[in-house]
Each structure stands twice: as C-alpha cells, then as structure tokens.
Protein backbone atom coordinates (compact mmCIF):
# COMPACT_ATOMS: atom_id res chain seq x y z
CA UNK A 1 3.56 -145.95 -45.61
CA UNK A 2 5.89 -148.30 -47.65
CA UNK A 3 9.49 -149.36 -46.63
CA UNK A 4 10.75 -147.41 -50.26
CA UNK A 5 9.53 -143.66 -49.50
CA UNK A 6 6.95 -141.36 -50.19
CA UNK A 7 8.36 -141.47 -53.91
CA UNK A 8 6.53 -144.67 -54.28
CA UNK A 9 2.44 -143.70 -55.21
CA UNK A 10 1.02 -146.85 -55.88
CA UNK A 11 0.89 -146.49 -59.50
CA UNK A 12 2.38 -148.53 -62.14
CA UNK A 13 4.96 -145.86 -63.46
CA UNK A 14 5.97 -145.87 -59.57
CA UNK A 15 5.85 -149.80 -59.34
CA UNK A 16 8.59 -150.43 -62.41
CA UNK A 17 10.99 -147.72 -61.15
CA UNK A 18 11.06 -149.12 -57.63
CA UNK A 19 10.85 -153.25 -58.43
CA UNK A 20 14.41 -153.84 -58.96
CA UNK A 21 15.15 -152.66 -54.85
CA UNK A 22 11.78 -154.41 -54.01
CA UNK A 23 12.76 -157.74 -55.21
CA UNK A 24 16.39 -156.62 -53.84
CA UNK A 25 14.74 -156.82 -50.71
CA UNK A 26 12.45 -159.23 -50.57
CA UNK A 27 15.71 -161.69 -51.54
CA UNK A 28 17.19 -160.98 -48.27
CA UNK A 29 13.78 -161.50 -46.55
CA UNK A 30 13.36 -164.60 -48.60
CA UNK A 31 16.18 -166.00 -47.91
CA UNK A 32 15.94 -166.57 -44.21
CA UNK A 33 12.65 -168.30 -44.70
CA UNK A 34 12.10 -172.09 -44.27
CA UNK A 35 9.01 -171.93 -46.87
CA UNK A 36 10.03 -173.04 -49.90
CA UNK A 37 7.21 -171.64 -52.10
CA UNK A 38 7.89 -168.42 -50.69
CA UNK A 39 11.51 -168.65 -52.08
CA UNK A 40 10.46 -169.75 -55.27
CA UNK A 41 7.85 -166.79 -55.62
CA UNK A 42 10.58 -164.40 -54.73
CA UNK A 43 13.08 -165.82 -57.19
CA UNK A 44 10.68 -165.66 -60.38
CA UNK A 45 10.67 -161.97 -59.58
CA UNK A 46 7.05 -162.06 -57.57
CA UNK A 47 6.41 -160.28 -53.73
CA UNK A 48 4.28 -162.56 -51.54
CA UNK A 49 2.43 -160.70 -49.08
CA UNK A 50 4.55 -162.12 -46.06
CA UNK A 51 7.54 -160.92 -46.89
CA UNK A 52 5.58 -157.59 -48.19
CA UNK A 53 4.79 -157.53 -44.78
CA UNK A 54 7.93 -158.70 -42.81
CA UNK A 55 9.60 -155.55 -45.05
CA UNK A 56 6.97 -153.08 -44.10
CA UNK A 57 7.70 -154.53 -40.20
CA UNK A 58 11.68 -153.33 -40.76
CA UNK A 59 11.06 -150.26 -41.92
CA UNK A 60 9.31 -149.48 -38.50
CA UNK A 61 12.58 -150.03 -36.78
C-alpha cells in the first residue's frame, strides 16, 4: 500500500508520473522536521525513508 493509490506499481513509468505529488508531499512532511539533512534531501528533489514513512503513517488515518 502507498499513500498515492493503487495507480502507483512500483515501476519507473509509475515513479515519474507520480514524483511531482511525492515531493509535494514530502515538503509538507519536511518541513515540520528539526533535521536539517532531511530538509535538504527533500529540497534537491530526493525522498528519505523517514518521511517515506511518516507519509505512508498519514495515509492510515
């Protein structure tokens, strides 16, 4: 299960449609984080798996 639908299949093709809403996201999560290296991933377009996982956590809600 991934927070961006059944639509996304793990494949490349999949990976470039969805990235502009996955680094969307991972902005917001980023941005409420203290870690600075996080931030800086997330801003040179890159998901670290912690906020991977904090978005995977929200979509349980």
């Amino acid at each position: 299960h991934t927070p961006y639908g059944p639509e996304f299949k793990r494949t490349r093709t999949a990976w470039e449609a969805h990235r502009p809403k996955v680094i969307e996201d991972a902005k917001k999560i980023a941005a409420d984080m203290k870690d600075e290296r996080v931030k800086k991933m997330v801003a040179e377009g890159q998901v670290p798996e912690i906020v991977a996982l904090i978005a995977y956590l929200n979509s349980l809600k």
